[in-house]
PDB file of N, CA and C in Angstrom:
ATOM      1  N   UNK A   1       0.850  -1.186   0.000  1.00  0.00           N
ATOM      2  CA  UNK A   1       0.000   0.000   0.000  1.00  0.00           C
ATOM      3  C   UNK A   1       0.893   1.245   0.000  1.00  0.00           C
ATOM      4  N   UNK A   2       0.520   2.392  -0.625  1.00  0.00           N
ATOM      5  CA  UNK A   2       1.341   3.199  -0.595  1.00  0.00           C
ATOM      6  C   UNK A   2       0.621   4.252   0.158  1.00  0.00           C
ATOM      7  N   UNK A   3       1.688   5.216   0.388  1.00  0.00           N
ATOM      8  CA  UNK A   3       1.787   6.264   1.643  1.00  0.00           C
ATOM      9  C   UNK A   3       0.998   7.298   0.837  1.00  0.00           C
ATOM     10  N   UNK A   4      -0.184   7.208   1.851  1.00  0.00           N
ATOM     11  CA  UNK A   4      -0.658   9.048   0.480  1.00  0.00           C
ATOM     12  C   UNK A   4      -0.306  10.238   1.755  1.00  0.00           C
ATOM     13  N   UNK A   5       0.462  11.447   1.527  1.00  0.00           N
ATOM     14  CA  UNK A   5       0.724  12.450   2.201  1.00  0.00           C
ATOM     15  C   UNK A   5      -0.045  13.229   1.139  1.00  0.00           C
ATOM     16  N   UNK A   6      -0.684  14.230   2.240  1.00  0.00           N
ATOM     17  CA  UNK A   6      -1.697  15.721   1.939  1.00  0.00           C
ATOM     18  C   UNK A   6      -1.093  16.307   2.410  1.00  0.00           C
ATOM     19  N   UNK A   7      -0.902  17.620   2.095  1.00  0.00           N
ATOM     20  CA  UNK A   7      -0.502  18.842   2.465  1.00  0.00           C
ATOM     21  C   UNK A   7      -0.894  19.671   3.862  1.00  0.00           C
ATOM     22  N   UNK A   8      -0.808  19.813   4.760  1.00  0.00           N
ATOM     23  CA  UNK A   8      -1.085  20.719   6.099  1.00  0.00           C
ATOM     24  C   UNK A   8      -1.971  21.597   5.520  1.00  0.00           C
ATOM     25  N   UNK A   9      -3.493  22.096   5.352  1.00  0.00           N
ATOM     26  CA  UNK A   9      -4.486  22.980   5.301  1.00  0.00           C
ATOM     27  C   UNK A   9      -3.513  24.516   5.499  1.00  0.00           C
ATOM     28  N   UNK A  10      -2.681  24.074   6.870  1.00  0.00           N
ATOM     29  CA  UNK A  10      -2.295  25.821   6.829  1.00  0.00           C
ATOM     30  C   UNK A  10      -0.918  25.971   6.904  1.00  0.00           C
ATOM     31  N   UNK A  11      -0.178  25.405   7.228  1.00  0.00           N
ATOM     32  CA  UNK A  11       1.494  25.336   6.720  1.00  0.00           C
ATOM     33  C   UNK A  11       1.904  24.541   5.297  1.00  0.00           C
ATOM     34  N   UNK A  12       1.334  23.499   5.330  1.00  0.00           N
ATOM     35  CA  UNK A  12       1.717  22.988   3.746  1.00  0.00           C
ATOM     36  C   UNK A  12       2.601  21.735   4.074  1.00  0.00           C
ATOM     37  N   UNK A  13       3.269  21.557   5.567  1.00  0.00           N
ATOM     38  CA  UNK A  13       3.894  20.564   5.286  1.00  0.00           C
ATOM     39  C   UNK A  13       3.229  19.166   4.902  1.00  0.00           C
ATOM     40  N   UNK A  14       3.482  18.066   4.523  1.00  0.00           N
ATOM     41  CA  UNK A  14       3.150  17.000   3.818  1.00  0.00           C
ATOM     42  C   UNK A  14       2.811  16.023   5.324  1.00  0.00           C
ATOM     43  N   UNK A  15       1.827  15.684   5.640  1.00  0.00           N
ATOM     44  CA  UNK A  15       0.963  14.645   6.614  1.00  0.00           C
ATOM     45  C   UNK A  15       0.874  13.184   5.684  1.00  0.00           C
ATOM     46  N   UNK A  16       1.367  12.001   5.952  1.00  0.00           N
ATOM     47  CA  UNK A  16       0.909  10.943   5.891  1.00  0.00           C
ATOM     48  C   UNK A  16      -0.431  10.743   6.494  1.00  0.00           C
ATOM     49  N   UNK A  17      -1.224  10.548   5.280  1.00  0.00           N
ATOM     50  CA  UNK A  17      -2.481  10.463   5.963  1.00  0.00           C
ATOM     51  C   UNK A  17      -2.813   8.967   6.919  1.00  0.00           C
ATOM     52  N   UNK A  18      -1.845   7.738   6.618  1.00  0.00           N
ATOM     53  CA  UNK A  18      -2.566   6.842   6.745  1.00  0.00           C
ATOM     54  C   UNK A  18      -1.473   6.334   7.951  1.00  0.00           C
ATOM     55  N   UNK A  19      -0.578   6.710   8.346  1.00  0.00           N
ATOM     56  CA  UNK A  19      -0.266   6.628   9.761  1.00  0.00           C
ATOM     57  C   UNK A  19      -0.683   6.774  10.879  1.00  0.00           C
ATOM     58  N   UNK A  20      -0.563   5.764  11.808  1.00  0.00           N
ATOM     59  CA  UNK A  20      -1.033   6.096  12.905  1.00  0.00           C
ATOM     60  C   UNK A  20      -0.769   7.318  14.009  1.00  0.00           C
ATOM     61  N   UNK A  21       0.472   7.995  13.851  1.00  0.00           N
ATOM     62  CA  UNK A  21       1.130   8.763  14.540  1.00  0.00           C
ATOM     63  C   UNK A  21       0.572   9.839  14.074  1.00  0.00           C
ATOM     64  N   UNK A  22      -0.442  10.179  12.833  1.00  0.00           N
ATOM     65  CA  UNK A  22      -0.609  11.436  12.251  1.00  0.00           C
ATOM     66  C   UNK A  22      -2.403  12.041  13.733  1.00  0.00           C
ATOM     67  N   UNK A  23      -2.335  12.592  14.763  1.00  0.00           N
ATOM     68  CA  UNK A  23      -3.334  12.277  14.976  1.00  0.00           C
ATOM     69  C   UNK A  23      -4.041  13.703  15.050  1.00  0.00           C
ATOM     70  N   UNK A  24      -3.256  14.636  14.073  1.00  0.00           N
ATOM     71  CA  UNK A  24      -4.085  15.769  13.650  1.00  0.00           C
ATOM     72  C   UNK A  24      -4.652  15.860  12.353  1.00  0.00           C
ATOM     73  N   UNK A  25      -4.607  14.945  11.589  1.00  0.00           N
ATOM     74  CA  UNK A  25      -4.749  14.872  10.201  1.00  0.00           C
ATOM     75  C   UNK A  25      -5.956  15.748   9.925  1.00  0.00           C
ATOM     76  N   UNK A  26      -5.988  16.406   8.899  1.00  0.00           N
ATOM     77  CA  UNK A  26      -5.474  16.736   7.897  1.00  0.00           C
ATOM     78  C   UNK A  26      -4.151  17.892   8.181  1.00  0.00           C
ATOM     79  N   UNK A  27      -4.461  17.853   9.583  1.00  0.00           N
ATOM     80  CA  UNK A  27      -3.213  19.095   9.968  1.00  0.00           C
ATOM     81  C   UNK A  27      -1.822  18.257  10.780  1.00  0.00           C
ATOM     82  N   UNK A  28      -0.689  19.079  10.480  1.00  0.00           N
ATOM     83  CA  UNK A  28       0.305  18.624  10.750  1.00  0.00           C
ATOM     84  C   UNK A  28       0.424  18.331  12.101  1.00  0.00           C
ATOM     85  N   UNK A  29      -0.098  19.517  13.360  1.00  0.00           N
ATOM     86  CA  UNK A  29       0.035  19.657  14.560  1.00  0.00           C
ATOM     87  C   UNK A  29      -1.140  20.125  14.779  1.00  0.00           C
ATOM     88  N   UNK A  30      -0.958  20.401  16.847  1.00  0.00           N
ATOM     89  CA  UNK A  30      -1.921  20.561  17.290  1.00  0.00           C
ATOM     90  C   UNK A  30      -2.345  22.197  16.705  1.00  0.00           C
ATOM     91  N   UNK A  31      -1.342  22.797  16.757  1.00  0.00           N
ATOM     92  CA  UNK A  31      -0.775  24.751  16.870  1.00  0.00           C
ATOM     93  C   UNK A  31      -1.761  24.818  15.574  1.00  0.00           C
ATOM     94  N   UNK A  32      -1.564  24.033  13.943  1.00  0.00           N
ATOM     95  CA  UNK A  32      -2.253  24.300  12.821  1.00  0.00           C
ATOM     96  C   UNK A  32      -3.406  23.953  13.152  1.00  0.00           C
ATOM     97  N   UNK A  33      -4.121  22.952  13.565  1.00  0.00           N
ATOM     98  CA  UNK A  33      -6.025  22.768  14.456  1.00  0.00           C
ATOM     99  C   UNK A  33      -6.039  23.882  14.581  1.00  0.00           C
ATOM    100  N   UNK A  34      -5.118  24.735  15.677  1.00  0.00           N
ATOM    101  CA  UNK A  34      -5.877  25.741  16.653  1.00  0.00           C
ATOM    102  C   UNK A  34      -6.177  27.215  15.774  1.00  0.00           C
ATOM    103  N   UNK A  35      -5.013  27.031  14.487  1.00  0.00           N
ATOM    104  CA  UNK A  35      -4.868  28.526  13.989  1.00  0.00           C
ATOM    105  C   UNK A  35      -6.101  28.124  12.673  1.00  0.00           C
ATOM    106  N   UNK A  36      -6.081  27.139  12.628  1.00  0.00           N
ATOM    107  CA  UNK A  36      -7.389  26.947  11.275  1.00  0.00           C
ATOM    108  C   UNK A  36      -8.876  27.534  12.088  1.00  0.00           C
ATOM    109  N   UNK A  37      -9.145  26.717  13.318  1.00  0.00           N
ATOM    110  CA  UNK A  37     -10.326  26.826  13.526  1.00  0.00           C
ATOM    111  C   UNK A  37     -10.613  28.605  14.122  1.00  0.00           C
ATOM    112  N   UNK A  38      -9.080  29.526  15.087  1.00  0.00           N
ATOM    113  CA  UNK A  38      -9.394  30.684  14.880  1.00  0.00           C
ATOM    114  C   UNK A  38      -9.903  31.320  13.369  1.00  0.00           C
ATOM    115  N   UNK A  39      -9.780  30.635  12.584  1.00  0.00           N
ATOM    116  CA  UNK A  39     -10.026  31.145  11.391  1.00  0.00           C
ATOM    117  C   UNK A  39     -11.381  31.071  11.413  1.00  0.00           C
ATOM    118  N   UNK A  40     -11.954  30.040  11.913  1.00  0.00           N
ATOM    119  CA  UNK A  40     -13.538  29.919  11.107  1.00  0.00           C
ATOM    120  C   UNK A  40     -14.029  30.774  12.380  1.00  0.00           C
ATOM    121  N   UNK A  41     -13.544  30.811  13.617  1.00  0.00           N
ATOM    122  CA  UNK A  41     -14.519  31.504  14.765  1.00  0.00           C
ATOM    123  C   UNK A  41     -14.455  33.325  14.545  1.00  0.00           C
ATOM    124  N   UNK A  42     -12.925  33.563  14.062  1.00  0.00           N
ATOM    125  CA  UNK A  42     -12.877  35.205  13.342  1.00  0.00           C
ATOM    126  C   UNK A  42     -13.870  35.268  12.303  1.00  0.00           C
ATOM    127  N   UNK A  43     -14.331  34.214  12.073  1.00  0.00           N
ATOM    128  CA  UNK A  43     -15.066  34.391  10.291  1.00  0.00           C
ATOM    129  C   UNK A  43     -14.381  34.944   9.613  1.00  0.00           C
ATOM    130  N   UNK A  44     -12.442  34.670   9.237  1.00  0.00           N
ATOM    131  CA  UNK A  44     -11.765  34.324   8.485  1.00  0.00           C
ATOM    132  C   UNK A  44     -12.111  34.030   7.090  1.00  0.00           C
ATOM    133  N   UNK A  45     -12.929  32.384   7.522  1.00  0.00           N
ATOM    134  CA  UNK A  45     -12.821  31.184   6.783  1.00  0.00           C
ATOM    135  C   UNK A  45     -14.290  31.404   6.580  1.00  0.00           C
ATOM    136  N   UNK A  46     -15.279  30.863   5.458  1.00  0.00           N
ATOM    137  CA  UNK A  46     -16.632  30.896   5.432  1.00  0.00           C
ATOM    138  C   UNK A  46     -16.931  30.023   4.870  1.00  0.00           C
ATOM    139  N   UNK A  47     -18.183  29.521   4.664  1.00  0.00           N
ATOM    140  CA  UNK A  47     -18.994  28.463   3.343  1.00  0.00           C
ATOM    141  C   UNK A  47     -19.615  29.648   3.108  1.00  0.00           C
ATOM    142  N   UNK A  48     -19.639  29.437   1.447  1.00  0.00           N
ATOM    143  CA  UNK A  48     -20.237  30.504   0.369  1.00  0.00           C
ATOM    144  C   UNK A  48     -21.910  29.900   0.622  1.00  0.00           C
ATOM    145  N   UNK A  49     -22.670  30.619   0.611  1.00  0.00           N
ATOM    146  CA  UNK A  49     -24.370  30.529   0.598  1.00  0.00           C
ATOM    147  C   UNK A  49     -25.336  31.393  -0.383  1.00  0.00           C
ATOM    148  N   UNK A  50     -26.249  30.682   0.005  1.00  0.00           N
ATOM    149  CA  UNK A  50     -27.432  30.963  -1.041  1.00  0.00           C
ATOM    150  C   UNK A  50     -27.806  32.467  -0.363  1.00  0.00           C
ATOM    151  N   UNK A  51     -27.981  33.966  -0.869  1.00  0.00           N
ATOM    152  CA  UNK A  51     -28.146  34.986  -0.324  1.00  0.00           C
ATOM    153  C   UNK A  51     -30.450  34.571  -0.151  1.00  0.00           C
ATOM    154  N   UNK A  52     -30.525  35.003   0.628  1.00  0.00           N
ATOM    155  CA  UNK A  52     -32.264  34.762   0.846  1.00  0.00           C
ATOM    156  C   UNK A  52     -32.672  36.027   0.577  1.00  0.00           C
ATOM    157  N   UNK A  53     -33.705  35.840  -0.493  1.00  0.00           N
ATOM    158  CA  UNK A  53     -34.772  37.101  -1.099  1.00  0.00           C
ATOM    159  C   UNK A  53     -35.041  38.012   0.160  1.00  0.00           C
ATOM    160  N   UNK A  54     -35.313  39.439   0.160  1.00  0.00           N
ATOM    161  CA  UNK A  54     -35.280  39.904   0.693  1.00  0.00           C
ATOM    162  C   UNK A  54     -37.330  39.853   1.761  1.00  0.00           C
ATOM    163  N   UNK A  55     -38.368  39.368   0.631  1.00  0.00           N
ATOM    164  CA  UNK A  55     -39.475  38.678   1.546  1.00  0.00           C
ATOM    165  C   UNK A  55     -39.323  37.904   2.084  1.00  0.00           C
ATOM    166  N   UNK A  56     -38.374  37.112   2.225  1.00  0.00           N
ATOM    167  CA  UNK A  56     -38.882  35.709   3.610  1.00  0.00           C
ATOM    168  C   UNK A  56     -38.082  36.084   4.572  1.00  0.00           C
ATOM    169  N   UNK A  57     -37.162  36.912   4.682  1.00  0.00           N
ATOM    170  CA  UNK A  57     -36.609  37.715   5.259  1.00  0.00           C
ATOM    171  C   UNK A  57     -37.605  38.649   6.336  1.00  0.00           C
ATOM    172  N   UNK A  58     -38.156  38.970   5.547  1.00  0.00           N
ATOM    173  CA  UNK A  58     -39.405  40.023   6.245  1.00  0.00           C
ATOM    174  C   UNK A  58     -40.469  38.939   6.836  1.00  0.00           C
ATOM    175  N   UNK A  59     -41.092  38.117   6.257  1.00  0.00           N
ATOM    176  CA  UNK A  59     -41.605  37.162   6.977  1.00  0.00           C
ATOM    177  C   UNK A  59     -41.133  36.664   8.229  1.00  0.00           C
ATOM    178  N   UNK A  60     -39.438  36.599   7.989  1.00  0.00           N
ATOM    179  CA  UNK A  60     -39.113  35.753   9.041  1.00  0.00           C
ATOM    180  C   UNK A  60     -39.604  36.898  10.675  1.00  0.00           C
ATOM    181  N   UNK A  61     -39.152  37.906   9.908  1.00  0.00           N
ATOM    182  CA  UNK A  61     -39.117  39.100  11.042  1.00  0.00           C
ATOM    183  C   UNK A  61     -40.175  39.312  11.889  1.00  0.00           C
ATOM    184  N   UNK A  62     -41.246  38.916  10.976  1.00  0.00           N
ATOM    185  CA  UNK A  62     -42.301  39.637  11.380  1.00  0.00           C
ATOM    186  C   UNK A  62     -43.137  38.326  12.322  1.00  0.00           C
ATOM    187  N   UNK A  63     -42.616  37.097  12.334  1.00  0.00           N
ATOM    188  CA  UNK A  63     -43.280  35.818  12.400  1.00  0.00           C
ATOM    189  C   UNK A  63     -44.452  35.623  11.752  1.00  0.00           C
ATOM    190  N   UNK A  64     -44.767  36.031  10.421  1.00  0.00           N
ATOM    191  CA  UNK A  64     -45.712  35.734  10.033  1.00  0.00           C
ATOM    192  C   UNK A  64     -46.419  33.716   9.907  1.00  0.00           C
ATOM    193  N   UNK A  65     -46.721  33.701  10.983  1.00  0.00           N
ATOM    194  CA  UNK A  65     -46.851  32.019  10.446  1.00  0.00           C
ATOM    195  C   UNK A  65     -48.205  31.855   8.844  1.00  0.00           C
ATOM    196  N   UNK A  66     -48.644  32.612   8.427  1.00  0.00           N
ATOM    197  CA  UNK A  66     -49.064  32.022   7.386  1.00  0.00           C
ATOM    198  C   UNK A  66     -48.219  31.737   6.207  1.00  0.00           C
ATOM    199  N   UNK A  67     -47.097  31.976   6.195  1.00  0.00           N
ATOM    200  CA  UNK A  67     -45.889  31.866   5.023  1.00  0.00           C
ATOM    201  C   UNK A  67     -45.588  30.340   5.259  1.00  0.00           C
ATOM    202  N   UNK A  68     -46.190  29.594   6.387  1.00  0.00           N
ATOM    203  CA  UNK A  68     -45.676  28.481   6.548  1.00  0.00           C
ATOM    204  C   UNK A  68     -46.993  26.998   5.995  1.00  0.00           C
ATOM    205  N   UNK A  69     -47.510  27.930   5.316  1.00  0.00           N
ATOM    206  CA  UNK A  69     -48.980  27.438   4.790  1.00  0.00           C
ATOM    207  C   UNK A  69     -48.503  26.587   4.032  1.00  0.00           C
TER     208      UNK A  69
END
């Protein structure tokens, strides 16, 4: 079987993914976990989304429950 190494998400160094010793995978260390996920809690990092029409928006606001008809 061969060794597949991925790249560290945020340094780049090369992780054997399929070692046992790797036990930050996809990240090299603990330090790259900690500086990725400040990323997503700064909102850094995002998932791209669907923008919502600006009426259900207003619905939502207003609780209109008949929109839920």
């Amino acid at each position: 079987m061969t060794d597949r190494n991925v790249p560290c998400p945020v340094c780049r160094t090369l992780v054997n993914w399929d070692s046992p010793e790797a036990h930050w995978r996809p990240f090299c260390s603990e330090r790259c976990q900690t500086i990725d996920l400040g990323g997503w809690l700064q909102e850094e990092n995002r998932i791209p989304g669907v923008e919502v029409p600006e009426e259900f928006l207003d619905e939502l606001d207003t609780g209109d429950e008949s929109a839920n008809e």
